[in-house]
Protein backbone atom coordinates (compact mmCIF):
# COMPACT_ATOMS: atom_id res chain seq x y z
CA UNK A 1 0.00 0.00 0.00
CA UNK A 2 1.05 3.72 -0.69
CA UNK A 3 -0.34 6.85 -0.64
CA UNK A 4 -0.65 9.32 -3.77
CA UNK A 5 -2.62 11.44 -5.49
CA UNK A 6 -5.39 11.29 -8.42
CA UNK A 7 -3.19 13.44 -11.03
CA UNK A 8 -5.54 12.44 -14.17
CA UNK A 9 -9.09 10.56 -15.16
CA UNK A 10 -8.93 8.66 -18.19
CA UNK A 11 -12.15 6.93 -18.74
CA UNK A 12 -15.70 6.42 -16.06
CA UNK A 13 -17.08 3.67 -16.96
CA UNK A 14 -20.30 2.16 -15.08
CA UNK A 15 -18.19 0.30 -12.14
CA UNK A 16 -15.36 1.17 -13.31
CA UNK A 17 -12.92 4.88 -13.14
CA UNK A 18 -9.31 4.03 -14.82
CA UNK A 19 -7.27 7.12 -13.62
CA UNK A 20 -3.73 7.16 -12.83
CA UNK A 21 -2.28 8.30 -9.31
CA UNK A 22 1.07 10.51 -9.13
CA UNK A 23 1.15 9.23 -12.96
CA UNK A 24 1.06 5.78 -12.49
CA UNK A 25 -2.02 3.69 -14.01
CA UNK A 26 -4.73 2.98 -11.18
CA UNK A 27 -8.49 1.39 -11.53
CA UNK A 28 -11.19 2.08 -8.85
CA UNK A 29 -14.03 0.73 -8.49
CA UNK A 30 -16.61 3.04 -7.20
CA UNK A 31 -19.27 1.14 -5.58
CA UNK A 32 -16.81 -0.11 -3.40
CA UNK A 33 -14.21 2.63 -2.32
CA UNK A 34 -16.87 5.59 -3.58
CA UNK A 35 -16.71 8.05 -6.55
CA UNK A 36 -13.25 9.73 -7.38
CA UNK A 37 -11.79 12.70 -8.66
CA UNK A 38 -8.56 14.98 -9.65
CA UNK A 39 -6.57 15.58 -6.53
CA UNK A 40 -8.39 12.98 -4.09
CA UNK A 41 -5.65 11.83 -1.48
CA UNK A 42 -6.06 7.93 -1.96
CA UNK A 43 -4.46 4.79 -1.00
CA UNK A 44 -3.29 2.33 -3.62
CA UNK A 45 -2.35 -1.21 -3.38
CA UNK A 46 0.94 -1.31 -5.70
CA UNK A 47 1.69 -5.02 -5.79
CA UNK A 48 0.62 -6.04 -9.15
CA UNK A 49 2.37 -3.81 -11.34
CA UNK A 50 5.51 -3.71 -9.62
CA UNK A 51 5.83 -7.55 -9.50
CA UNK A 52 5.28 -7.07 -13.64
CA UNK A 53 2.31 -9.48 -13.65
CA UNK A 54 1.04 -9.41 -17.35
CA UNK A 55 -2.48 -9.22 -16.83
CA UNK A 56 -2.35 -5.86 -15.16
CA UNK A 57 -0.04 -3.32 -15.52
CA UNK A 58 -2.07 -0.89 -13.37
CA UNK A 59 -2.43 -0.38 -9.83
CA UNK A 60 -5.75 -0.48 -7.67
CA UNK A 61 -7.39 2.08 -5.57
CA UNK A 62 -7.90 1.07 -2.02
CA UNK A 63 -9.31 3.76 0.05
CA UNK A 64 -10.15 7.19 -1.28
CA UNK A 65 -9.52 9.38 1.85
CA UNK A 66 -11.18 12.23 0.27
CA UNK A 67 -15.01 11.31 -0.08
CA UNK A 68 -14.83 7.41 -0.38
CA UNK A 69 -15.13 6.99 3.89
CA UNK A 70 -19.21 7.69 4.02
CA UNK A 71 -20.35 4.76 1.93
CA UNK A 72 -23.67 3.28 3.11
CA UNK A 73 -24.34 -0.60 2.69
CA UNK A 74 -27.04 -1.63 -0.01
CA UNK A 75 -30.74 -0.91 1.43
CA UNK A 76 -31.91 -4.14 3.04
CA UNK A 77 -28.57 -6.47 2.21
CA UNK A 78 -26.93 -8.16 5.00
CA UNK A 79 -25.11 -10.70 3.06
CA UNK A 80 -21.46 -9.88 2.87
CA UNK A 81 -18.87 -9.55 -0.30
CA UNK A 82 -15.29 -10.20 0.97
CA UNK A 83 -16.23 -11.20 4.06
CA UNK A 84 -13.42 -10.41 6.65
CA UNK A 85 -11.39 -8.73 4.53
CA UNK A 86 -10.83 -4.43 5.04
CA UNK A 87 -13.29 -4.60 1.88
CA UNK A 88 -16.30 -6.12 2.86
CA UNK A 89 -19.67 -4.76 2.53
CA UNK A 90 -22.98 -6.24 2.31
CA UNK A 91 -24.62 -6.69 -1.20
CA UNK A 92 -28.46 -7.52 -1.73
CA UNK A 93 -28.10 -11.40 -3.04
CA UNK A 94 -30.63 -13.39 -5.19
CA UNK A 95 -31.26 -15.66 -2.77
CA UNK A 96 -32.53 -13.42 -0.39
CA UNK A 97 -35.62 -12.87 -2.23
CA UNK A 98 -36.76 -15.89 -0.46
CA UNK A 99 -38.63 -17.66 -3.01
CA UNK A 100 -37.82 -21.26 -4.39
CA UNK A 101 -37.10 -20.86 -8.07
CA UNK A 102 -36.55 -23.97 -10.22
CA UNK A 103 -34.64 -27.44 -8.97
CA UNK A 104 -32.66 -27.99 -12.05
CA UNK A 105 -31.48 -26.83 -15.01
CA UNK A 106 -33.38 -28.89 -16.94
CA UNK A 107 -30.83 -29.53 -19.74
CA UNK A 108 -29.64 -26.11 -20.31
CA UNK A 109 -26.06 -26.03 -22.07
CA UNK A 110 -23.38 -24.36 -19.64
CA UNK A 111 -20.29 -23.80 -21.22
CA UNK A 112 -17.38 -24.11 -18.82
CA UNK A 113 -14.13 -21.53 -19.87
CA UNK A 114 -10.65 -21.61 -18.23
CA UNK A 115 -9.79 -18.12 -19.55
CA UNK A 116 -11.83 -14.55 -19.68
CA UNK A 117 -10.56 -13.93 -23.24
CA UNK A 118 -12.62 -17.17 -24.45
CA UNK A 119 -16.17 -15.47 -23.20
CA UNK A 120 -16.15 -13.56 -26.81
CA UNK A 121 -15.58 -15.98 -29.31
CA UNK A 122 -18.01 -18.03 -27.11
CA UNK A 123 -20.77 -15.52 -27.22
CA UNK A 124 -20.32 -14.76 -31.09
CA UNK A 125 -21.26 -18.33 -31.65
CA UNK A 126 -24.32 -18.15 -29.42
CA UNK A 127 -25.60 -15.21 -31.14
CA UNK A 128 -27.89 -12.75 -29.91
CA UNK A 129 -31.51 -14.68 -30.18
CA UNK A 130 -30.93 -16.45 -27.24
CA UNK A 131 -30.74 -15.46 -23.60
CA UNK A 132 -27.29 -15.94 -22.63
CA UNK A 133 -25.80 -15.16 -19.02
CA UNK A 134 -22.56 -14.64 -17.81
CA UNK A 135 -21.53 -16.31 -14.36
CA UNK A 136 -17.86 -15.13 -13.29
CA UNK A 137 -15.94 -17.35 -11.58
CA UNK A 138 -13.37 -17.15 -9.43
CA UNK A 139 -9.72 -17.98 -10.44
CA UNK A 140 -9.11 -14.49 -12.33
CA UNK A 141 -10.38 -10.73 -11.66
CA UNK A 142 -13.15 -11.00 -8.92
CA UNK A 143 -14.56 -7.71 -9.67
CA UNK A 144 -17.24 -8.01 -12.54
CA UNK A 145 -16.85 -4.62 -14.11
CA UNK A 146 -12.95 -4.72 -14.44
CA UNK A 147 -14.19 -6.54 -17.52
CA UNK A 148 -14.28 -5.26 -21.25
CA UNK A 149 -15.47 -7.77 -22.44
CA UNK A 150 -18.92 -7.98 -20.30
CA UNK A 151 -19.42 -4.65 -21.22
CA UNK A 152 -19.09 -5.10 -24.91
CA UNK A 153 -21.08 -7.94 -24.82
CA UNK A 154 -23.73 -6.90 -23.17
CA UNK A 155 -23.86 -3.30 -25.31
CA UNK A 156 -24.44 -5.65 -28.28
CA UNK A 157 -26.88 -7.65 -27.21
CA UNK A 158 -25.18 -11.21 -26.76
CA UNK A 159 -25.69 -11.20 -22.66
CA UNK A 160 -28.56 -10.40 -20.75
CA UNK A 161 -27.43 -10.60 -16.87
CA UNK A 162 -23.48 -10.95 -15.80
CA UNK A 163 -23.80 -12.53 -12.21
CA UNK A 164 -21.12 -12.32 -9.30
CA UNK A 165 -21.57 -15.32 -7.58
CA UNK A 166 -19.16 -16.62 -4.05
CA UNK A 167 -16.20 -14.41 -3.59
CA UNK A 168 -16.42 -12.47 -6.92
CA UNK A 169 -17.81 -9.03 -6.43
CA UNK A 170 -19.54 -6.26 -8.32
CA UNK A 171 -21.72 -7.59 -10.81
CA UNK A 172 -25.42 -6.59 -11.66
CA UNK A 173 -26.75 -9.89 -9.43
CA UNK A 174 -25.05 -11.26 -6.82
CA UNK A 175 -25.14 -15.13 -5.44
CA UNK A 176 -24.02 -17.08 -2.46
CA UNK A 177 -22.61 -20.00 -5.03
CA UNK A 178 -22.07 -21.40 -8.58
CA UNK A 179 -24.63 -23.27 -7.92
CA UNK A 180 -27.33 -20.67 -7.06
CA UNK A 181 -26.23 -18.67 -10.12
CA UNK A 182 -26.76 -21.30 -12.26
CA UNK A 183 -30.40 -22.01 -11.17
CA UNK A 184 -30.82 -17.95 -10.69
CA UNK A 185 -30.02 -18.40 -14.71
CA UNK A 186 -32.57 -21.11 -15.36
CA UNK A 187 -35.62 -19.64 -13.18
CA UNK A 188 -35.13 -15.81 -14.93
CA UNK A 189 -35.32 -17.22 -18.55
CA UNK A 190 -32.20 -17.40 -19.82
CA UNK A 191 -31.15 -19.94 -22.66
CA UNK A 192 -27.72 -20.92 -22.32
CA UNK A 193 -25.16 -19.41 -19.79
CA UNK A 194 -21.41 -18.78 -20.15
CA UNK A 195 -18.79 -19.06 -17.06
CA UNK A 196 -15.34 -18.30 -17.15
CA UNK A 197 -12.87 -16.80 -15.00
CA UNK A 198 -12.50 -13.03 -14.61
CA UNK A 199 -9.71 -11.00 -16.48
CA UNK A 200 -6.26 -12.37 -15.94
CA UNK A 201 -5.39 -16.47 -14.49
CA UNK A 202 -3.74 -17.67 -11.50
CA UNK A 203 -0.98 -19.33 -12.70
CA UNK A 204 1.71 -21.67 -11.41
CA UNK A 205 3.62 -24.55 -13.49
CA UNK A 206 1.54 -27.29 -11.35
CA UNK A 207 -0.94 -29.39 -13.22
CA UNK A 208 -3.89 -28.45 -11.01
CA UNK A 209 -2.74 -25.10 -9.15
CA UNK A 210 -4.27 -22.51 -11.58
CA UNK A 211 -7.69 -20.62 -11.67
CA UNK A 212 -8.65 -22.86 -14.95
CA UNK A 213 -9.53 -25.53 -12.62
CA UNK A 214 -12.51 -23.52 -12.03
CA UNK A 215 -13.81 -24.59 -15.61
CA UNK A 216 -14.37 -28.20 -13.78
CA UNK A 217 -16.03 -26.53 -10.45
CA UNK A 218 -18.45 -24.88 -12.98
CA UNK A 219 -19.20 -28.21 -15.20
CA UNK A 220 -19.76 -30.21 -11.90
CA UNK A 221 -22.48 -27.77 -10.54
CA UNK A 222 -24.15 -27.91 -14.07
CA UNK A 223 -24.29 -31.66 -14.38
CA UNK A 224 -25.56 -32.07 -10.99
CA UNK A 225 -28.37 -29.83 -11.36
CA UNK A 226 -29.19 -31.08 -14.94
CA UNK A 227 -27.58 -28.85 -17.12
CA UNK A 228 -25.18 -29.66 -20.06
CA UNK A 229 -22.16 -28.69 -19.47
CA UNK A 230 -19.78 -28.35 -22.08
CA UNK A 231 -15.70 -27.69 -21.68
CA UNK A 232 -14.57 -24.56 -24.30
CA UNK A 233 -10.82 -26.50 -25.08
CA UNK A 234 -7.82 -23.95 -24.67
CA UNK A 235 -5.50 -24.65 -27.54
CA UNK A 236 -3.20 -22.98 -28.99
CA UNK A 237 -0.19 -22.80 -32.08
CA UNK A 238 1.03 -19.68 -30.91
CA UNK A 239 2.15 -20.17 -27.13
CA UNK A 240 5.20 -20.34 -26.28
CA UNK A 241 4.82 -22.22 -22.95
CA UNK A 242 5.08 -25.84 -23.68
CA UNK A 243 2.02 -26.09 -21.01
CA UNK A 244 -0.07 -24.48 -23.29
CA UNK A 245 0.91 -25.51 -27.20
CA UNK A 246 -1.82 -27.54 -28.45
CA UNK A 247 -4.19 -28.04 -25.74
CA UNK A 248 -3.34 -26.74 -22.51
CA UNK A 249 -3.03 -28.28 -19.12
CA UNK A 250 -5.57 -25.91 -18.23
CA UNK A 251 -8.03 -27.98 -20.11
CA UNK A 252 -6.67 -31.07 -19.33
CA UNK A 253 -7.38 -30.63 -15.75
CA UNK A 254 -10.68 -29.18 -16.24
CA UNK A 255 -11.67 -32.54 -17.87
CA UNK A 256 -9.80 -34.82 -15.71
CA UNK A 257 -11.67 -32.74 -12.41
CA UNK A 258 -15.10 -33.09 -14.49
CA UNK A 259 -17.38 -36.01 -12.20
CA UNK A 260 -19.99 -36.16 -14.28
CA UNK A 261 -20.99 -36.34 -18.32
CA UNK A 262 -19.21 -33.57 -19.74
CA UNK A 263 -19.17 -32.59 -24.07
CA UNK A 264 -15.78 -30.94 -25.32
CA UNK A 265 -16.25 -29.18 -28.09
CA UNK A 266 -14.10 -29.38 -30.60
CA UNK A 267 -13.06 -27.36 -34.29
CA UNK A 268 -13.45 -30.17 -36.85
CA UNK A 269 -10.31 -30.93 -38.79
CA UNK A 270 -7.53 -30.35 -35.45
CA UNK A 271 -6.24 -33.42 -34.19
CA UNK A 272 -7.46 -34.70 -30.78
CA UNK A 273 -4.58 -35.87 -28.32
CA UNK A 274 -5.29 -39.25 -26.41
CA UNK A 275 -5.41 -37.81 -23.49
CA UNK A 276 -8.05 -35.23 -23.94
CA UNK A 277 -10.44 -38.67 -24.34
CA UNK A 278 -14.38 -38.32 -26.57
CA UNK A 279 -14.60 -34.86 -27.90
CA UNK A 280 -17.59 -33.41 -30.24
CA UNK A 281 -16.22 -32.09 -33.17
CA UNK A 282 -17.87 -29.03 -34.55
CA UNK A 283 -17.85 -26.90 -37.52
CA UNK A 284 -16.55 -24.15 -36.61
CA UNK A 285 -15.86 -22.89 -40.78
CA UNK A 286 -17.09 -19.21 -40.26
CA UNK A 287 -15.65 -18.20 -36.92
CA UNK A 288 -13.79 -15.46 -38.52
CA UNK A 289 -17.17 -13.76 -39.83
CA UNK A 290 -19.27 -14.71 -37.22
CA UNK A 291 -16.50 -12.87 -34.79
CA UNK A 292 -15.93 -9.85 -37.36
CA UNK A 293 -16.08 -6.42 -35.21
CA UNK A 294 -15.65 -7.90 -32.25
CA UNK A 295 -12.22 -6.81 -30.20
CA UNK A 296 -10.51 -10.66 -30.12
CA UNK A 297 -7.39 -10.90 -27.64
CA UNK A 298 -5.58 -13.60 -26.02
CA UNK A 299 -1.97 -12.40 -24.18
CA UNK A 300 -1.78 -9.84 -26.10
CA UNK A 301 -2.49 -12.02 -29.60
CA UNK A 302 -5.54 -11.17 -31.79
CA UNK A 303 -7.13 -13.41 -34.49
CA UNK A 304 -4.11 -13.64 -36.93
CA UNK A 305 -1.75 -14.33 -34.58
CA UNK A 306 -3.52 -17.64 -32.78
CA UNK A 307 -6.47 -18.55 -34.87
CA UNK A 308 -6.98 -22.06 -33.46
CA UNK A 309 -7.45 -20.80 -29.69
CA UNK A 310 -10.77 -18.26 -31.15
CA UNK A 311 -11.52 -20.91 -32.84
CA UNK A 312 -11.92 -23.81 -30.34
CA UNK A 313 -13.98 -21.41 -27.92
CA UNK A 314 -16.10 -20.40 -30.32
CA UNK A 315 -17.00 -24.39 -31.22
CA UNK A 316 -17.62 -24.44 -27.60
CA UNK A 317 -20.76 -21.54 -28.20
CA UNK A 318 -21.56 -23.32 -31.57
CA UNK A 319 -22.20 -26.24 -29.66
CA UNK A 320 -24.22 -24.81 -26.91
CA UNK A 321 -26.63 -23.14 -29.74
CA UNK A 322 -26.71 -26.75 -31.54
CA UNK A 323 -28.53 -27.80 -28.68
CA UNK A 324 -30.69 -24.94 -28.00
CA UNK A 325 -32.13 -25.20 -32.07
């Protein structure tokens, strides 16, 4: 932690301020340290960007001293975000509502993603004529509206509801579990939902010790409340990390983790190692169009540079609409 001082506002987004702090690149996110502005005395937490971590680059606002120290708690929630952490606060939950909403899914597709940057080529493939919902995960960002992506998403019309559910915070619902999002999904209409991590992975060289594990957590809840779920396959030709060339451990782990019936979707034509077991091919021919306009980016690669990891996520939507038609 240090103390500085808002020196510029770059963008307000709903959520979301990116601003930098004695010239340094800082995000805040208002509805939990309160709104900001030039020359607020603040309190950053620096760690990130000075251990170089490549998925953020910018520090985070942790206490605006200025006018972020008379926040009031959500009218009628009791149900705390970060619990016992200096960042907890009580957010109205779904559940609360008290009143039972459906048992199962009853066979809606839920497509499991290890990484944030599949969620796009996912939703292009789902379209916008279904109701699709987004259920973060933790194993990434935990704060909804750090995301991009969401927002683009849902400003074109291929998500209807992006839900915060366990220790992920700041999203427009908020749930206790996977699980309750899930069903939250199924008893407010939606079609088909997407889950993936936030921005950014945990990462270590271990086999199961990264946030993509969460892909499996996701498929498990789905298949025991009746859902499909279906495993979006991280591959890749472009990576130099012999982890992730071809399909990554990420995936590998997410299926291995997997207790129930799970379908991995697959781009027809790519060769399927042994050990990623029955896969679904699909035809995935007209990614490229179906994508077009859309801002793709994996570690800092766009379409050209790493075709084969757009396209295996987007089979993974493809097949999710197969079933819904």
């Amino acid at each position: 932690m240090r103390r500085g001082t808002v020196t510029a506002v770059i963008e307000r987004r709903v959520g979301l301020v990116r601003l930098e702090v004695d010239g340094r690149p800082c995000v805040a996110y208002p509805r939990l340290t309160g709104p900001v502005a030039l020359g607020d005395e603040v309190v950053i937490n620096v760690q990130a960007l000075e251990l170089g971590l490549g998925s953020g680059g910018f520090d985070v606002l942790y206490v605006n001293l200025t006018r972020g120290l008379e926040l009031t708690a959500e009218p009628g929630a009791h149900v705390m975000k970060l619990p016992y952490t200096p960042l907890q606060h009580a957010v109205h939950h779904a559940e609360e509502e008290g009143e039972d909403g459906p048992e199962t899914l009853g066979g809606m597709p839920v497509v499991c993603c290890s990484l944030h940057s599949q969620v796009m080529p996912v939703c292009a493939a789902l379209g916008t004529d279904f109701a699709v919902a987004y259920v973060q995960l933790a194993g990434g960002a935990l704060p909804v509206t750090l995301s991009d992506t969401v927002r683009t998403l849902r400003h074109g019309g291929h998500l209807r509801a992006a839900i915060a559910p366990g220790s992920t915070v700041d999203g427009e619902v908020a749930c206790v579990s996977v699980a309750s999002a899930l069903l939250w999904c199924a008893g407010s209409g939606m079609d088909a939902i997407v889950c993936a991590i936030g921005p950014g992975v945990v990462g270590t060289n271990s086999r199961m010790g990264h946030g993509g594990v969460a892909a499996a957590e996701a498929a498990n809840a789905a298949s025991a409340l009746g859902g499909v779920p279906i495993i979006a396959p991280r591959l890749s030709e472009a990576d130099e990390r012999y982890r992730h060339r071809g399909v990554s451990h990420h995936t590998l782990a997410a299926i291995e983790l997997s207790l129930g019936t799970v379908k991995v979707a697959w781009p027809a034509g790519q060769p399927v190692p042994a050990d990623v077991g029955s896969v679904e091919e699909v035809d995935d021919h007209d990614w490229e169009e179906a994508c077009a306009g859309l801002p793709l980016a994996h570690m800092g690669r766009g379409a050209a540079e790493d075709p084969v990891f757009f396209a295996a996520a987007f089979a993974a939507g493809r097949l999710a609409r197969r079933l819904l038609t």
